[in-house]
C-alpha atoms as a PDB file:
ATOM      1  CA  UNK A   1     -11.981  38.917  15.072  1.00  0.00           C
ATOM      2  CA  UNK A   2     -15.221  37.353  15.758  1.00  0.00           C
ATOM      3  CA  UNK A   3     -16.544  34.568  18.406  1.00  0.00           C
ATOM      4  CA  UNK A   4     -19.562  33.380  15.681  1.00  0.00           C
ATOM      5  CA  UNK A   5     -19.079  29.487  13.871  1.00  0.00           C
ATOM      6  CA  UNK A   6     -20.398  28.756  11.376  1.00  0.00           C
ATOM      7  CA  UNK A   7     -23.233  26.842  11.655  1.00  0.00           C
ATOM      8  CA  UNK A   8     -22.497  22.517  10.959  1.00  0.00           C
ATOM      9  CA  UNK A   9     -24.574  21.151   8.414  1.00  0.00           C
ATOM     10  CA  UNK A  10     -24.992  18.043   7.250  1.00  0.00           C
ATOM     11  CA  UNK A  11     -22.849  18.695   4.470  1.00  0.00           C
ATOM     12  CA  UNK A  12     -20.149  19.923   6.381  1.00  0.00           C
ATOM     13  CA  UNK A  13     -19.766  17.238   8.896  1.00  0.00           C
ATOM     14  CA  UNK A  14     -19.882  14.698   6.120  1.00  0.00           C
ATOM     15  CA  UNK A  15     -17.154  16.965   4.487  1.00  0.00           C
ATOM     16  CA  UNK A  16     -15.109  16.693   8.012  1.00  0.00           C
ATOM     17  CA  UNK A  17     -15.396  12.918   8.271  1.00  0.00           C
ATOM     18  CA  UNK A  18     -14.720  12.201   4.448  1.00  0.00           C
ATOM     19  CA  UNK A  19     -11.408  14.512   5.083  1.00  0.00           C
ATOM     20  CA  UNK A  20     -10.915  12.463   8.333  1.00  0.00           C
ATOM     21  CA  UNK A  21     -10.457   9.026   6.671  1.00  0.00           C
ATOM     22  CA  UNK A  22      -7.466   6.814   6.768  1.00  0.00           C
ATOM     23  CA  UNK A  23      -7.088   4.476   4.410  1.00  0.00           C
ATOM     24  CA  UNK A  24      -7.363   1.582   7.259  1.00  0.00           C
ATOM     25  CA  UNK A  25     -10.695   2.814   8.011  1.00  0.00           C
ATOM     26  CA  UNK A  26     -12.459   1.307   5.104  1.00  0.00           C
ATOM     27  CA  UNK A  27     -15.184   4.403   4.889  1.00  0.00           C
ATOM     28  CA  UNK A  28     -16.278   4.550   1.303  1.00  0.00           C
ATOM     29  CA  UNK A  29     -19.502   6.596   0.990  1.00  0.00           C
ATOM     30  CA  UNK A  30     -20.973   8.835   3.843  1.00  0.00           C
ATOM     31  CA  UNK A  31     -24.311  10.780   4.121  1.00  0.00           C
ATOM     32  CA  UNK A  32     -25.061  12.439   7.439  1.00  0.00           C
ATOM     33  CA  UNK A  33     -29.011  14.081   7.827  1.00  0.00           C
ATOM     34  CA  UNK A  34     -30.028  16.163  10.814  1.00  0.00           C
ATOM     35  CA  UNK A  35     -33.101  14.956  12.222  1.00  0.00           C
ATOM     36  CA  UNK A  36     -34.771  15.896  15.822  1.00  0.00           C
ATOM     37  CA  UNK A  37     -31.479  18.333  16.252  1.00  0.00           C
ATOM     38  CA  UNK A  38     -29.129  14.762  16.111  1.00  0.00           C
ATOM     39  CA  UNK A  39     -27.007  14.167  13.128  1.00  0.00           C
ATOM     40  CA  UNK A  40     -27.598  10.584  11.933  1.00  0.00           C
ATOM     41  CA  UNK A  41     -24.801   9.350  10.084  1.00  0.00           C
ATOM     42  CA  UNK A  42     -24.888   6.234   7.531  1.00  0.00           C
ATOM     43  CA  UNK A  43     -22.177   5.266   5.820  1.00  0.00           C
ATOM     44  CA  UNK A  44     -20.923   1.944   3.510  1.00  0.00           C
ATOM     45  CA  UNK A  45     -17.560   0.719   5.353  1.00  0.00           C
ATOM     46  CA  UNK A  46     -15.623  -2.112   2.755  1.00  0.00           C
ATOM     47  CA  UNK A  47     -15.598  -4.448   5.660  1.00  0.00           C
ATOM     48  CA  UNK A  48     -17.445  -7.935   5.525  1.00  0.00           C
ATOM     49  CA  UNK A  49     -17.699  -8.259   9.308  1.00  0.00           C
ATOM     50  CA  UNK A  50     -20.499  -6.214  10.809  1.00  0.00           C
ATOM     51  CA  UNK A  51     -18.540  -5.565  14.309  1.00  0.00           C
ATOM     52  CA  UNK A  52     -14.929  -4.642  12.397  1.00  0.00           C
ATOM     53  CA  UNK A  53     -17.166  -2.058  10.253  1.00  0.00           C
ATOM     54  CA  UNK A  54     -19.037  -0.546  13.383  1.00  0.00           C
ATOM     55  CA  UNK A  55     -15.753  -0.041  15.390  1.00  0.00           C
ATOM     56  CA  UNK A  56     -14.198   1.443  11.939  1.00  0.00           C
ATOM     57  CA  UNK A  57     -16.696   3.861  11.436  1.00  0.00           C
ATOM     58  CA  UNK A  58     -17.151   5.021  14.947  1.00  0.00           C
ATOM     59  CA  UNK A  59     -13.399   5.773  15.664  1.00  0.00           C
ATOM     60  CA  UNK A  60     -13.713   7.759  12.325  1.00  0.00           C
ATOM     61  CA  UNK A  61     -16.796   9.532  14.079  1.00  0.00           C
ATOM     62  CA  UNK A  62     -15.078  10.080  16.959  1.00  0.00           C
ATOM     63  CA  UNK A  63     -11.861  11.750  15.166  1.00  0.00           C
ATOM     64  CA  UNK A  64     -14.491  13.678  14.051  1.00  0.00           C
ATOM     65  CA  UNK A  65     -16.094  14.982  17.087  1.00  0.00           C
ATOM     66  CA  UNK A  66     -13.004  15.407  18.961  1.00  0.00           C
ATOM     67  CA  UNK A  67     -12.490  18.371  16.116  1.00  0.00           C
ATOM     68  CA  UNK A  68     -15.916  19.569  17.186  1.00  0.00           C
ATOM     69  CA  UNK A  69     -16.456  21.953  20.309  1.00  0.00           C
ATOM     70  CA  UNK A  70     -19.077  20.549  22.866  1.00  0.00           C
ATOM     71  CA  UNK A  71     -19.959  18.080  20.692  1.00  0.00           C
ATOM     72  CA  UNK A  72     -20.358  14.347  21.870  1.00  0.00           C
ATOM     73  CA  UNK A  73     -21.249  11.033  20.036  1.00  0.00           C
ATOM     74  CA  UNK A  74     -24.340   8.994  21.551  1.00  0.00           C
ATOM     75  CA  UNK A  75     -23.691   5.458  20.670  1.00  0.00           C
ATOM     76  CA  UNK A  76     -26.683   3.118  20.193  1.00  0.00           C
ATOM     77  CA  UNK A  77     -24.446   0.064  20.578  1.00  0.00           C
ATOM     78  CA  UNK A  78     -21.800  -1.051  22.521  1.00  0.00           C
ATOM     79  CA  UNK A  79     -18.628  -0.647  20.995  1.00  0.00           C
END
């Protein structure tokens, strides 16, 4: 057995948070790019309220990285 990951890419993250949805969570289309060694991640959420869709898509995000060893979200608003 080995200890190497495989690498995440963009693609697969936006793979793991696409499988990740609920249908509550209103997450329709997702594209995640890798930029300064971040991953940015964009994403349309059905929701007409700006604050319902930002809380939506960050508990997806944070299903997400709670499935990801050492890895952390950095918020840039306060949720």
């Amino acid at each position: 057995m080995t200890t190497a990951r495989t690498p995440l890419t963009p693609e697969r993250l936006r793979d793991l948070i696409l499988g990740l949805r609920v249908d509550g969570d209103r997450v329709e289309h997702v594209k995640v790019i890798e930029r300064a060694g971040f991953m940015w991640i964009g994403a349309y959420v059905a929701i007409r309220d700006l604050r319902s869709a930002e809380l939506n898509l960050a508990d997806l995000c944070g299903r997400a990285a709670a499935r990801l060893d050492g890895w952390e979200i950095i918020q840039q608003w306060d949720v």
